[in-house]
PDB file of N, CA and C in Angstrom:
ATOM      1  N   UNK A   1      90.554-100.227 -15.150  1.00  0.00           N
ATOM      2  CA  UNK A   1      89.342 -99.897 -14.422  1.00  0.00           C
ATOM      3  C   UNK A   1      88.427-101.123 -14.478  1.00  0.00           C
ATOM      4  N   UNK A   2      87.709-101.508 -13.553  1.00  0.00           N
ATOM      5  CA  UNK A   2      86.931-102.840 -13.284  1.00  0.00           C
ATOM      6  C   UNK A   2      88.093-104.216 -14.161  1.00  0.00           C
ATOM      7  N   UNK A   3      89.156-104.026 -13.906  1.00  0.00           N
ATOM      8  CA  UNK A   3      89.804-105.657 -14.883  1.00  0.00           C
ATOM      9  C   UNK A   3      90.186-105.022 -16.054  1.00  0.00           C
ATOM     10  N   UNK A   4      89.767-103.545 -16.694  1.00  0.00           N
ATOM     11  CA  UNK A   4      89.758-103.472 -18.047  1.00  0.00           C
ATOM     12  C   UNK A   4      91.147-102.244 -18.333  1.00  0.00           C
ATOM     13  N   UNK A   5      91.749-102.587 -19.326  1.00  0.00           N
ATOM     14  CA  UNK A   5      92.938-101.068 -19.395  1.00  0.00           C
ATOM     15  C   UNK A   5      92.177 -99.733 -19.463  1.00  0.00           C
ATOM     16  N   UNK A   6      92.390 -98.962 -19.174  1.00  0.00           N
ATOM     17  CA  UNK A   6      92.149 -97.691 -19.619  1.00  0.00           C
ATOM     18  C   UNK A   6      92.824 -96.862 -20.713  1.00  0.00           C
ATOM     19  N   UNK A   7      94.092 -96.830 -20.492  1.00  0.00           N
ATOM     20  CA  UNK A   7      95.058 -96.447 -21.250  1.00  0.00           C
ATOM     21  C   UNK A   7      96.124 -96.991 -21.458  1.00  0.00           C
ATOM     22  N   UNK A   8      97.191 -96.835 -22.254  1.00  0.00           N
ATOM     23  CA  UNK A   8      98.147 -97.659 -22.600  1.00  0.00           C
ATOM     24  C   UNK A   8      99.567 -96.276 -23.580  1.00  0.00           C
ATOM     25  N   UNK A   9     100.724 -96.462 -23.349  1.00  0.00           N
ATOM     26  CA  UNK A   9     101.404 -95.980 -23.991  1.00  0.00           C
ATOM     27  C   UNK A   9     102.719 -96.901 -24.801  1.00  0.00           C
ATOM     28  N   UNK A  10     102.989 -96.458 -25.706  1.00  0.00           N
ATOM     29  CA  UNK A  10     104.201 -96.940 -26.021  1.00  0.00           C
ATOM     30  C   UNK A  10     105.665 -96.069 -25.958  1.00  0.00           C
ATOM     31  N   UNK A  11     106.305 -96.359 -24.667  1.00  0.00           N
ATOM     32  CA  UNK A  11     107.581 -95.623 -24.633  1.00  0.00           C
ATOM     33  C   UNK A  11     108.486 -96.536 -24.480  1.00  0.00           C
ATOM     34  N   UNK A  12     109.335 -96.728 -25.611  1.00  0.00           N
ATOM     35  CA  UNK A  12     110.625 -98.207 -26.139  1.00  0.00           C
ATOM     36  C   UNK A  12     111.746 -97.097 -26.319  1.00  0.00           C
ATOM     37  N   UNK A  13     112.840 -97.565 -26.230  1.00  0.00           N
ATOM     38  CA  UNK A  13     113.897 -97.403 -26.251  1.00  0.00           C
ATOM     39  C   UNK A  13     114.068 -97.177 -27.874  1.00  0.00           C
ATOM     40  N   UNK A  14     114.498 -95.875 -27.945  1.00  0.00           N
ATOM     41  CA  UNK A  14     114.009 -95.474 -29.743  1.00  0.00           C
ATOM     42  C   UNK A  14     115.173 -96.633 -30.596  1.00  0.00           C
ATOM     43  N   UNK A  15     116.475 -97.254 -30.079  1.00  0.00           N
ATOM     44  CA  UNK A  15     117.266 -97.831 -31.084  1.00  0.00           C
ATOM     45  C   UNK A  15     116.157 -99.522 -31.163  1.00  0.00           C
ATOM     46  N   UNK A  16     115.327 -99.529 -30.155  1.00  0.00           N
ATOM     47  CA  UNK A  16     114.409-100.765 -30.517  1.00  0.00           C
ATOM     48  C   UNK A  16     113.026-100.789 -31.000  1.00  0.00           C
ATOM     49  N   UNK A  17     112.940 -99.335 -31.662  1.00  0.00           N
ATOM     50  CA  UNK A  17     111.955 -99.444 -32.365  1.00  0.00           C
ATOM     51  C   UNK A  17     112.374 -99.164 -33.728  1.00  0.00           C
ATOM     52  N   UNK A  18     112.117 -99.214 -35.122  1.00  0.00           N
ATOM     53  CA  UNK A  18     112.423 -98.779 -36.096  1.00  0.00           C
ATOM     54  C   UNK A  18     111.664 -97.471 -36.825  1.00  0.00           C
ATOM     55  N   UNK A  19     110.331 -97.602 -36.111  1.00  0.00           N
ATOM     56  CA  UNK A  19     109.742 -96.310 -36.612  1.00  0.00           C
ATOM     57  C   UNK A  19     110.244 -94.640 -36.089  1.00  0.00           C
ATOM     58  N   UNK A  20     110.970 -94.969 -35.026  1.00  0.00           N
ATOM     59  CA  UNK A  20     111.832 -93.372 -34.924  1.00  0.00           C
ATOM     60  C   UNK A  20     113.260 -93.595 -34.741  1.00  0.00           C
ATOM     61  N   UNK A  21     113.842 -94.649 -35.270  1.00  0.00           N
ATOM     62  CA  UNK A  21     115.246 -95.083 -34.714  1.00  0.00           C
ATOM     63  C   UNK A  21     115.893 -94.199 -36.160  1.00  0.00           C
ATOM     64  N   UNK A  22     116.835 -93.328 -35.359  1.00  0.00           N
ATOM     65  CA  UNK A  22     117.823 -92.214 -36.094  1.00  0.00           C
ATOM     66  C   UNK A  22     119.210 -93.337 -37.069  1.00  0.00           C
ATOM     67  N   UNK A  23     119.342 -93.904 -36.289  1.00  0.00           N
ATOM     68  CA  UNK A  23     120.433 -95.100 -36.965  1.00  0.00           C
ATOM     69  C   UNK A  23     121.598 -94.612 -36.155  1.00  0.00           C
ATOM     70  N   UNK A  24     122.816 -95.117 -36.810  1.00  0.00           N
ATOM     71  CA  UNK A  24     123.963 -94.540 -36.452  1.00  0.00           C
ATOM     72  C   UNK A  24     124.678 -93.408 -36.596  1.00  0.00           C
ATOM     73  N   UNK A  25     125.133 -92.546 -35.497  1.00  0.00           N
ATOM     74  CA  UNK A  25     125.509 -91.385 -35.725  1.00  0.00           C
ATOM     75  C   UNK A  25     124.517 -90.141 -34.911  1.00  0.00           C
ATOM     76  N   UNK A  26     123.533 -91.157 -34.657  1.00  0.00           N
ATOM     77  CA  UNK A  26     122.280 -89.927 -33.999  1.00  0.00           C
ATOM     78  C   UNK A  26     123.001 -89.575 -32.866  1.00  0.00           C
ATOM     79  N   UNK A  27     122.317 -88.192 -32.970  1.00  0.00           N
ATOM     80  CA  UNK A  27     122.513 -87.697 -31.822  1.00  0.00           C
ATOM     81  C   UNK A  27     121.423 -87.046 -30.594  1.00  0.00           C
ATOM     82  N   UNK A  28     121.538 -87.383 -29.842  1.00  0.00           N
ATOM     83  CA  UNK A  28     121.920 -88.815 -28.381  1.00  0.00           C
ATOM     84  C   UNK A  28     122.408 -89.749 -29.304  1.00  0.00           C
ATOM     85  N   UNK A  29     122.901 -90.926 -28.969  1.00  0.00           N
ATOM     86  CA  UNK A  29     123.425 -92.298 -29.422  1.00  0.00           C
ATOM     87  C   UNK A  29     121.561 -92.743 -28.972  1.00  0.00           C
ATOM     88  N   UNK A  30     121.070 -93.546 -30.010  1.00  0.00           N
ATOM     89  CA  UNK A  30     119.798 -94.193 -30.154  1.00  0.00           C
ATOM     90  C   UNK A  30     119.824 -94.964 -28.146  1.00  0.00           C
ATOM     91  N   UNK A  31     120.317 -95.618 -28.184  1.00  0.00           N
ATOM     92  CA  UNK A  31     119.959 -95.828 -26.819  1.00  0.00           C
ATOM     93  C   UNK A  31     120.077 -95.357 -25.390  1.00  0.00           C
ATOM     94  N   UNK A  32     120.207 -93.953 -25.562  1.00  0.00           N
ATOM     95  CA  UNK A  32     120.076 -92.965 -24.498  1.00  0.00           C
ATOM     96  C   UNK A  32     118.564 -92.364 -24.692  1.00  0.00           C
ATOM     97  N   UNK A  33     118.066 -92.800 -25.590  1.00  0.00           N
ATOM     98  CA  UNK A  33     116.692 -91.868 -25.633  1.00  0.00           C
ATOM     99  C   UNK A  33     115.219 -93.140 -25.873  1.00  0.00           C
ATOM    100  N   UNK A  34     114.231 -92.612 -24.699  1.00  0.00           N
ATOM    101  CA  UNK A  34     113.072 -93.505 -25.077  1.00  0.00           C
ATOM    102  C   UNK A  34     111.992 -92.894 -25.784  1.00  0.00           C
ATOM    103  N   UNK A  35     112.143 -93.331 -26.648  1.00  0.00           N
ATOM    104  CA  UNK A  35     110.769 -92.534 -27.812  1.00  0.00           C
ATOM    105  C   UNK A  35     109.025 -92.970 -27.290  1.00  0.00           C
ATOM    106  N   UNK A  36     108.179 -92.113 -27.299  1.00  0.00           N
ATOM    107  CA  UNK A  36     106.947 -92.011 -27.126  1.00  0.00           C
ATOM    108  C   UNK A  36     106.463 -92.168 -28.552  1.00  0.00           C
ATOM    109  N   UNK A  37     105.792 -93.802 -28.908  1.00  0.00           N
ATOM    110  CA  UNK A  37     105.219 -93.418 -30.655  1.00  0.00           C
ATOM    111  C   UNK A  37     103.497 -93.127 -30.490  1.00  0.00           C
ATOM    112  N   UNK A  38     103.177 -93.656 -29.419  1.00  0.00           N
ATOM    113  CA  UNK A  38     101.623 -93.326 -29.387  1.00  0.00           C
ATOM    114  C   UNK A  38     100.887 -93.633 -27.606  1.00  0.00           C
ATOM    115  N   UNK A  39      99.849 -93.642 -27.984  1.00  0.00           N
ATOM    116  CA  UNK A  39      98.643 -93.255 -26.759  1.00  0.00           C
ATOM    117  C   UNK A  39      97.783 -94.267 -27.208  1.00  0.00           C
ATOM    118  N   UNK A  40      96.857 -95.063 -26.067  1.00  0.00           N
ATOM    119  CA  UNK A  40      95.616 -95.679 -26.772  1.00  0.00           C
ATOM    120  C   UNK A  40      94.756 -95.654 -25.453  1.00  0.00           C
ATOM    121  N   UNK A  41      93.884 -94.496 -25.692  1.00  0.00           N
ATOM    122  CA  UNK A  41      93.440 -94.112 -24.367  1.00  0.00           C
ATOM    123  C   UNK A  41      91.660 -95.120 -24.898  1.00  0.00           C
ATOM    124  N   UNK A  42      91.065 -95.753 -23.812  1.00  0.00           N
ATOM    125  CA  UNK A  42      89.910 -96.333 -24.167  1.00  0.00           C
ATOM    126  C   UNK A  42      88.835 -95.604 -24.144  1.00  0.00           C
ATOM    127  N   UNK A  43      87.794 -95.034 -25.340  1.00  0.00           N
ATOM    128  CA  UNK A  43      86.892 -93.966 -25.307  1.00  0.00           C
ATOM    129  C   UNK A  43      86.310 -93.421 -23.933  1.00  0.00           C
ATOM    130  N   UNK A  44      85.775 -94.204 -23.038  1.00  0.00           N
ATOM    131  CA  UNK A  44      85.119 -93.293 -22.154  1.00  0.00           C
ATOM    132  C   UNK A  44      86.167 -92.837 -20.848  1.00  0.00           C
ATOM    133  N   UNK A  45      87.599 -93.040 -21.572  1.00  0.00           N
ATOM    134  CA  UNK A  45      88.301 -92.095 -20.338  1.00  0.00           C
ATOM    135  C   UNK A  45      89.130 -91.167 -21.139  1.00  0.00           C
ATOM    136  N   UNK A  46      88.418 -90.952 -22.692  1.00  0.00           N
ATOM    137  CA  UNK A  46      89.157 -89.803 -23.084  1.00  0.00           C
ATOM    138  C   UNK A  46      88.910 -88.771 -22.413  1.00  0.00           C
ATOM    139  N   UNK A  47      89.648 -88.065 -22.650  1.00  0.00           N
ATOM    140  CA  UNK A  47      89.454 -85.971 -22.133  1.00  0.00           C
ATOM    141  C   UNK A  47      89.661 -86.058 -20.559  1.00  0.00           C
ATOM    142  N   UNK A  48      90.099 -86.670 -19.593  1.00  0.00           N
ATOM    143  CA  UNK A  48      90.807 -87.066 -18.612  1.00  0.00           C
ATOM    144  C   UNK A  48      91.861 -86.713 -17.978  1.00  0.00           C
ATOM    145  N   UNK A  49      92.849 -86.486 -18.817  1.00  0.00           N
ATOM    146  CA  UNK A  49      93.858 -86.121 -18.934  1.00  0.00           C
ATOM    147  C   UNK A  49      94.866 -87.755 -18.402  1.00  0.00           C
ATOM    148  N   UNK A  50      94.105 -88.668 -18.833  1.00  0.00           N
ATOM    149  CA  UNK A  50      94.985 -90.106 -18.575  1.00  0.00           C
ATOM    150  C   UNK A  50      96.379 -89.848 -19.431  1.00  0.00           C
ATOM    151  N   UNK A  51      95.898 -89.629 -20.741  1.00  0.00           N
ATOM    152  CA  UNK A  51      97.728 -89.192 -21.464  1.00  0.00           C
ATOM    153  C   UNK A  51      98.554 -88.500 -21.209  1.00  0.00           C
ATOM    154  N   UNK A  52      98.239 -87.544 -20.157  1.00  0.00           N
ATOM    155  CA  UNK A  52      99.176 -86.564 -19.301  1.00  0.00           C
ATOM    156  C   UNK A  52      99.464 -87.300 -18.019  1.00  0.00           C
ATOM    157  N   UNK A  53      98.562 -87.984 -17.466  1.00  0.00           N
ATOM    158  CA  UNK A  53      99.484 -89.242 -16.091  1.00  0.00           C
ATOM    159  C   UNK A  53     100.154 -90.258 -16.992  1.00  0.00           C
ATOM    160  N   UNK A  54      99.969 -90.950 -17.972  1.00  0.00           N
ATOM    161  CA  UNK A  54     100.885 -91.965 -18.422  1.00  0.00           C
ATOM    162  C   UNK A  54     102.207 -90.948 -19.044  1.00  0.00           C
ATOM    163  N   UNK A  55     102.051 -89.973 -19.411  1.00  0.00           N
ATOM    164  CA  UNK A  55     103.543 -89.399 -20.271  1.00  0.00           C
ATOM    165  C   UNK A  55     104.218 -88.819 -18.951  1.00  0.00           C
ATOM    166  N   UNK A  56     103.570 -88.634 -17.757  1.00  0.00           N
ATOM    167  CA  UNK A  56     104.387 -88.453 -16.086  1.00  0.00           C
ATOM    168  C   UNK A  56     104.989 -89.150 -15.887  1.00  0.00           C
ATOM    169  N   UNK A  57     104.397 -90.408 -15.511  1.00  0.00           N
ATOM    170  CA  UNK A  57     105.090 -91.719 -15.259  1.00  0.00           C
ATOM    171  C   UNK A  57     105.989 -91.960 -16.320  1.00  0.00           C
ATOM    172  N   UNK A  58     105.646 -91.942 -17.771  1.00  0.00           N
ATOM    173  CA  UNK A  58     107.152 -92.397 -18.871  1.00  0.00           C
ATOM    174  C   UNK A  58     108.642 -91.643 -18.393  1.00  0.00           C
ATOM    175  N   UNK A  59     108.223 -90.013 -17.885  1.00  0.00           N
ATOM    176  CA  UNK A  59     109.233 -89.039 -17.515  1.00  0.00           C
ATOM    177  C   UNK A  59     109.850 -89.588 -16.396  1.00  0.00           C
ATOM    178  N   UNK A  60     109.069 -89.769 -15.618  1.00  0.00           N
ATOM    179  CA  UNK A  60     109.726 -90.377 -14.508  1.00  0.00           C
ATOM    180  C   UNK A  60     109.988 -91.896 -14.471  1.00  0.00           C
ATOM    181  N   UNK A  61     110.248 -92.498 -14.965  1.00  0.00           N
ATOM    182  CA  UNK A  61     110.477 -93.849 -14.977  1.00  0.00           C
ATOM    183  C   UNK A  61     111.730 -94.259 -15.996  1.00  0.00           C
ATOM    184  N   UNK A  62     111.971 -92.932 -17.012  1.00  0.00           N
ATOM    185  CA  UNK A  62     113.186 -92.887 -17.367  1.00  0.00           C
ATOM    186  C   UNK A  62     114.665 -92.746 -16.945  1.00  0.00           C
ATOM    187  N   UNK A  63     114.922 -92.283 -16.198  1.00  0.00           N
ATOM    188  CA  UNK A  63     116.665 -92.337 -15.353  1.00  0.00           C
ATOM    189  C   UNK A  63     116.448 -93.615 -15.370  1.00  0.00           C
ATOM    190  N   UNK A  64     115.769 -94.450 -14.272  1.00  0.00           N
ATOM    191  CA  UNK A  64     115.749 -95.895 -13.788  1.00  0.00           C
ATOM    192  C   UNK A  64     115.998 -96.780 -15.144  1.00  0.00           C
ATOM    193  N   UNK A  65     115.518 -96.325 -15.923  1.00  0.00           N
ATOM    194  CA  UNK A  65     115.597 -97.034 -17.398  1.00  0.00           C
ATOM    195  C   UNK A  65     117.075 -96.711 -18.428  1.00  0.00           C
ATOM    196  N   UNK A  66     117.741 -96.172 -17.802  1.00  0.00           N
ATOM    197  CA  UNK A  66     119.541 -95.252 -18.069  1.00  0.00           C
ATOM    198  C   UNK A  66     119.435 -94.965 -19.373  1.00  0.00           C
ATOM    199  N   UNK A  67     118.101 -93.942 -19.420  1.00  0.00           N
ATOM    200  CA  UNK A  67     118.042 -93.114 -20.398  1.00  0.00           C
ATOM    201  C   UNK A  67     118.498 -91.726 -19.766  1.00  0.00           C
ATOM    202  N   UNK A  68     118.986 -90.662 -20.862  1.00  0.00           N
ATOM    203  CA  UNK A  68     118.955 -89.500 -21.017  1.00  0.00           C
ATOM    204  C   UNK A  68     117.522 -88.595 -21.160  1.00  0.00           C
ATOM    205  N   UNK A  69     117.458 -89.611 -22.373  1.00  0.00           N
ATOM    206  CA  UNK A  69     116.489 -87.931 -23.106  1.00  0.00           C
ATOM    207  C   UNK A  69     114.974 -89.235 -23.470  1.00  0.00           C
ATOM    208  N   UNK A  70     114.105 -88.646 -23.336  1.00  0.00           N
ATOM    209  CA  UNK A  70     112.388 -89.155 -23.577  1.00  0.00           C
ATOM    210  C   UNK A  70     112.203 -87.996 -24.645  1.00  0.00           C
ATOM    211  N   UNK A  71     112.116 -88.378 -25.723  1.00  0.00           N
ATOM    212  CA  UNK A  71     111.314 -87.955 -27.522  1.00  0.00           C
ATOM    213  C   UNK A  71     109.602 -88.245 -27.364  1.00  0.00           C
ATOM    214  N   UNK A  72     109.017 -87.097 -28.400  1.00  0.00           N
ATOM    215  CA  UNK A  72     107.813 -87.529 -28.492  1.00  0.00           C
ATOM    216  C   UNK A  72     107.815 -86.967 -29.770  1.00  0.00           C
ATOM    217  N   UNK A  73     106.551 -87.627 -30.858  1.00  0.00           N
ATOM    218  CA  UNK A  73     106.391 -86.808 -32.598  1.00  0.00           C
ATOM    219  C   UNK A  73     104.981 -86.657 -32.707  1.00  0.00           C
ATOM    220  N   UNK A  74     104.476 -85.571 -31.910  1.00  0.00           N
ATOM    221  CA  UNK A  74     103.061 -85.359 -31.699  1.00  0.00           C
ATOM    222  C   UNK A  74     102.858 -84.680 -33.570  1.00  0.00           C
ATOM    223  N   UNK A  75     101.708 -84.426 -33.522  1.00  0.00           N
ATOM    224  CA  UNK A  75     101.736 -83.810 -34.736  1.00  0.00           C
ATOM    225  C   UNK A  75     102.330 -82.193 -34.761  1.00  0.00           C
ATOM    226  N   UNK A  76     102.522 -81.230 -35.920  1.00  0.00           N
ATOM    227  CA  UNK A  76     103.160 -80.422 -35.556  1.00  0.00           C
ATOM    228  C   UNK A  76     101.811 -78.848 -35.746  1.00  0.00           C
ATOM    229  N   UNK A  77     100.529 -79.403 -35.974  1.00  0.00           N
ATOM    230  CA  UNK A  77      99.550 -78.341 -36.280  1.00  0.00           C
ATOM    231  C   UNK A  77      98.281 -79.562 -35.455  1.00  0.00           C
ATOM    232  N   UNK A  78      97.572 -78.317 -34.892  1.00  0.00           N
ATOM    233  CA  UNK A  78      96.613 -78.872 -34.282  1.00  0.00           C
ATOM    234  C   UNK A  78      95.728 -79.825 -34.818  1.00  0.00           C
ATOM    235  N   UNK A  79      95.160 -80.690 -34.487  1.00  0.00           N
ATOM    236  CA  UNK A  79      94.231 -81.496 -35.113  1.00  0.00           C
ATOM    237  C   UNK A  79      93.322 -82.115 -34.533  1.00  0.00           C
ATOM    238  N   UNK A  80      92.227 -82.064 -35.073  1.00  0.00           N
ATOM    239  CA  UNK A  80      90.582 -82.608 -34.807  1.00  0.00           C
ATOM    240  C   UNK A  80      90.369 -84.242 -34.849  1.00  0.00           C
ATOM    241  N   UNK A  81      89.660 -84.253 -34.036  1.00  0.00           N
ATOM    242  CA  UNK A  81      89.610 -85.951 -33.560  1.00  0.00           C
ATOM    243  C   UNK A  81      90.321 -86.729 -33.142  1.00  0.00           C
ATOM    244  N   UNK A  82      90.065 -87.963 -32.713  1.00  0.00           N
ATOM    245  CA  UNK A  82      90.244 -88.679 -31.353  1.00  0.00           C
ATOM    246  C   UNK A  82      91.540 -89.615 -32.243  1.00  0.00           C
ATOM    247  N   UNK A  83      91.691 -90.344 -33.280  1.00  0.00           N
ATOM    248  CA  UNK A  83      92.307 -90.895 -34.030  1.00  0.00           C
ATOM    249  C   UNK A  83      93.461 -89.519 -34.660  1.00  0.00           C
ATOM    250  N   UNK A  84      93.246 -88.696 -35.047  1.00  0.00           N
ATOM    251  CA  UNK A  84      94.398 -87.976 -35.061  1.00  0.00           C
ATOM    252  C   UNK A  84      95.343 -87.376 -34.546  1.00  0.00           C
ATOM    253  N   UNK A  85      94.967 -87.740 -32.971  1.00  0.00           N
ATOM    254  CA  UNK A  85      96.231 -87.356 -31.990  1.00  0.00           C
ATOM    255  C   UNK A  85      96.426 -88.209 -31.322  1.00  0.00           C
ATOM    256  N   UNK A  86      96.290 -89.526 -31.559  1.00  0.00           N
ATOM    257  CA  UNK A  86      96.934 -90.728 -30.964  1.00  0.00           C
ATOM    258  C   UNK A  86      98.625 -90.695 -30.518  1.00  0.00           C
ATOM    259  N   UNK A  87      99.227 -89.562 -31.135  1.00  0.00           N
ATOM    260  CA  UNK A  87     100.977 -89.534 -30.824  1.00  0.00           C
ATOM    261  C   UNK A  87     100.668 -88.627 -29.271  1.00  0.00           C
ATOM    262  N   UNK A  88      99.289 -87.550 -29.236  1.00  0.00           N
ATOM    263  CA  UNK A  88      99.520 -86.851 -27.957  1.00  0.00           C
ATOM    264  C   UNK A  88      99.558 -85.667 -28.227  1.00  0.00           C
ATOM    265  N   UNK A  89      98.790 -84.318 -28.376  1.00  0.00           N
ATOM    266  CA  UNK A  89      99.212 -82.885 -28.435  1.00  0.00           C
ATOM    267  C   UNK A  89     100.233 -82.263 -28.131  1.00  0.00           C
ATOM    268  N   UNK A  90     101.027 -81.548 -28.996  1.00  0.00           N
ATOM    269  CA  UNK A  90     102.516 -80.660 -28.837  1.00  0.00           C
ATOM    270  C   UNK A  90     102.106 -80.170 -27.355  1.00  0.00           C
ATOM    271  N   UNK A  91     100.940 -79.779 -27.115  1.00  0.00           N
ATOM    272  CA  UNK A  91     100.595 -78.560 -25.860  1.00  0.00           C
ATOM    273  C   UNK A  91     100.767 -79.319 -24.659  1.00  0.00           C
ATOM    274  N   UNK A  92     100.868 -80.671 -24.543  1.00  0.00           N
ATOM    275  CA  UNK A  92     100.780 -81.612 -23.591  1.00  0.00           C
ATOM    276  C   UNK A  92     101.849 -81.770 -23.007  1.00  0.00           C
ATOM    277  N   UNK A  93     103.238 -82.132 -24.422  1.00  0.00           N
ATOM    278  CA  UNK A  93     104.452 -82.215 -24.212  1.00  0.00           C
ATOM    279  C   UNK A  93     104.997 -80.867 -23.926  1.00  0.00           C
ATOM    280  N   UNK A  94     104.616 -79.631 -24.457  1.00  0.00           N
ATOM    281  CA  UNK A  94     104.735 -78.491 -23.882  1.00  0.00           C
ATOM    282  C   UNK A  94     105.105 -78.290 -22.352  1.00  0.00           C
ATOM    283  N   UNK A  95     103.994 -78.300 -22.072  1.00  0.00           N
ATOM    284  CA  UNK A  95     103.605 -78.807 -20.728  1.00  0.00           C
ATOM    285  C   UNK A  95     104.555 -79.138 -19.526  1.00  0.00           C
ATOM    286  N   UNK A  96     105.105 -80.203 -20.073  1.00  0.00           N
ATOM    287  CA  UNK A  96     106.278 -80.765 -19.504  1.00  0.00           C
ATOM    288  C   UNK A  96     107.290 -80.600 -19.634  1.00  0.00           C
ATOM    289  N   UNK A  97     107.366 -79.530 -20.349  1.00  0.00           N
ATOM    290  CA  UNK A  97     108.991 -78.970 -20.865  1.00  0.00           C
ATOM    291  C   UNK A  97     109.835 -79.529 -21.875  1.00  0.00           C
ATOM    292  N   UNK A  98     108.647 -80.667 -22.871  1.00  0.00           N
ATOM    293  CA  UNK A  98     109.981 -80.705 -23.808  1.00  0.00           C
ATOM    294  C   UNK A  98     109.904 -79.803 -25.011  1.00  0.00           C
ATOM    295  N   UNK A  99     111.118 -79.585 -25.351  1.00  0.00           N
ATOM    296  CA  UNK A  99     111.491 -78.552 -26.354  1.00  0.00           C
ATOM    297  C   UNK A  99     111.582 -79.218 -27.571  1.00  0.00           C
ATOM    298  N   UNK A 100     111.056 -78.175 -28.924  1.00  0.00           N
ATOM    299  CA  UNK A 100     110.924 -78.719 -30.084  1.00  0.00           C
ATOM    300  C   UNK A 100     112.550 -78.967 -30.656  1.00  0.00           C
ATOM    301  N   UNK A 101     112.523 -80.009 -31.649  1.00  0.00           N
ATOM    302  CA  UNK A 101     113.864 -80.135 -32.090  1.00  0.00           C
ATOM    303  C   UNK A 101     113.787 -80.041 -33.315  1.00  0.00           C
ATOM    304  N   UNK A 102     113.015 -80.554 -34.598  1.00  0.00           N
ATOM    305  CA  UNK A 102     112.707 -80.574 -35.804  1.00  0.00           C
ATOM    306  C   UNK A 102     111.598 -81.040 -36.646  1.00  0.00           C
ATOM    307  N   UNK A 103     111.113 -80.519 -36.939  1.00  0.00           N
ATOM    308  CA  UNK A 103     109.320 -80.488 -37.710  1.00  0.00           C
ATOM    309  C   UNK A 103     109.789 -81.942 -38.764  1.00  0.00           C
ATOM    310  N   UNK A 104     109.199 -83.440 -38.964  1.00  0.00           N
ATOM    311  CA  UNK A 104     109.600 -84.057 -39.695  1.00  0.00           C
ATOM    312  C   UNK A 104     108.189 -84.347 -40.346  1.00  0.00           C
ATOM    313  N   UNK A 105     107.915 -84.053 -41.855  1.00  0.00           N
ATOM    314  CA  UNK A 105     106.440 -84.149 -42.420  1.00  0.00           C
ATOM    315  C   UNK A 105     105.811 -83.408 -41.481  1.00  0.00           C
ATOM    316  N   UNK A 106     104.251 -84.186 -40.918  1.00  0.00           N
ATOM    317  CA  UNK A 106     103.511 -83.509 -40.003  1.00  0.00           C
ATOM    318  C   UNK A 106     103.719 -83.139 -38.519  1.00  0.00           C
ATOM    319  N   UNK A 107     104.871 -84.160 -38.359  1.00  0.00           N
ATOM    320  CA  UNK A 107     104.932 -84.258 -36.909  1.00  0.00           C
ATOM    321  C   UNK A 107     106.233 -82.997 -36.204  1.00  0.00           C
ATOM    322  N   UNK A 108     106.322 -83.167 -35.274  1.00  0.00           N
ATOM    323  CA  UNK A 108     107.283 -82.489 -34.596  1.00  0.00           C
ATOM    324  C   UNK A 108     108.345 -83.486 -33.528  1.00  0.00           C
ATOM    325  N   UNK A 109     109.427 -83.372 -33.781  1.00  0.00           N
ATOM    326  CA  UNK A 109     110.394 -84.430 -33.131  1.00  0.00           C
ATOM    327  C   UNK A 109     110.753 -83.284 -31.581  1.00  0.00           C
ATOM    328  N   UNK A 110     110.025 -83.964 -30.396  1.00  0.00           N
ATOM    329  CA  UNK A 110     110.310 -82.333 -29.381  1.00  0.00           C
ATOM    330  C   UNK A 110     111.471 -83.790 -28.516  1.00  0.00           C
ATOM    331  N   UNK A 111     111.850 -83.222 -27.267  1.00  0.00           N
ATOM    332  CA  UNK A 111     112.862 -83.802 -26.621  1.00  0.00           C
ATOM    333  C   UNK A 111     112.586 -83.291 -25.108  1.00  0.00           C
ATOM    334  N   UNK A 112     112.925 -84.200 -24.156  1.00  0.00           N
ATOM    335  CA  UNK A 112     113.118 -83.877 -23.125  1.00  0.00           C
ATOM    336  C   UNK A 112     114.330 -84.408 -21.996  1.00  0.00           C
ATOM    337  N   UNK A 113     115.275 -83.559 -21.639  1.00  0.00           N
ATOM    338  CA  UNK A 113     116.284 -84.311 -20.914  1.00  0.00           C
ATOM    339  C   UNK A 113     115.860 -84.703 -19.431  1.00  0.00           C
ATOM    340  N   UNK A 114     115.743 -86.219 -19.099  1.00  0.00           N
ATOM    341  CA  UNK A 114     115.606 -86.060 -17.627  1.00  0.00           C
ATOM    342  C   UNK A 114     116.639 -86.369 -16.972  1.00  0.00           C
TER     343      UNK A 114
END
């Protein structure tokens, strides 16, 4: 907006990131799936719903990318403030149909096949 980002996501190819990379043996094979690790929406375009057009576009921009499946590890209980849902609300990914797969610590590992 005016020159400046608004928002920003990180969706990498989960075997090239290490913070959600399953290793060998995962299942999908690590590079069929692009992991979502966070959001960095710029304060005055929070509550927008900008993290629901950037996680559209990640959905859709995946086939082209010869992925399978788009992961997200929102937290797995609601939470207060702007810094604690930087991964993105379960209700968001809801939303879009991905389905939960396994509660890991706080978060929730959900999945979506496109």
């Amino acid at each position: 907006v005016d020159g400046k980002p608004a928002g920003w996501v990180n969706a990498s190819r989960r075997a090239d990131y290490g913070l959600y990379r399953l290793g060998e043996g995962a299942d999908p094979a690590d590079a069929d799936v692009v992991g979502i690790s966070c959001f960095i929406i710029a304060p005055p375009y929070r509550r927008h719903r900008l993290a629901d057009t950037l996680l559209t576009r990640v959905v859709a921009d995946a086939p082209g990318r010869g992925v399978a499946y788009v992961e997200a590890y929102p937290p797995t209980e609601s939470r207060e403030g702007d810094g604690a849902n930087f991964r993105g609300p379960r209700a968001m990914y809801e939303a879009h149909g991905f389905e939960p797969l396994e509660e890991r610590g706080r978060n929730t590992v959900m999945r979506l096949k496109v």
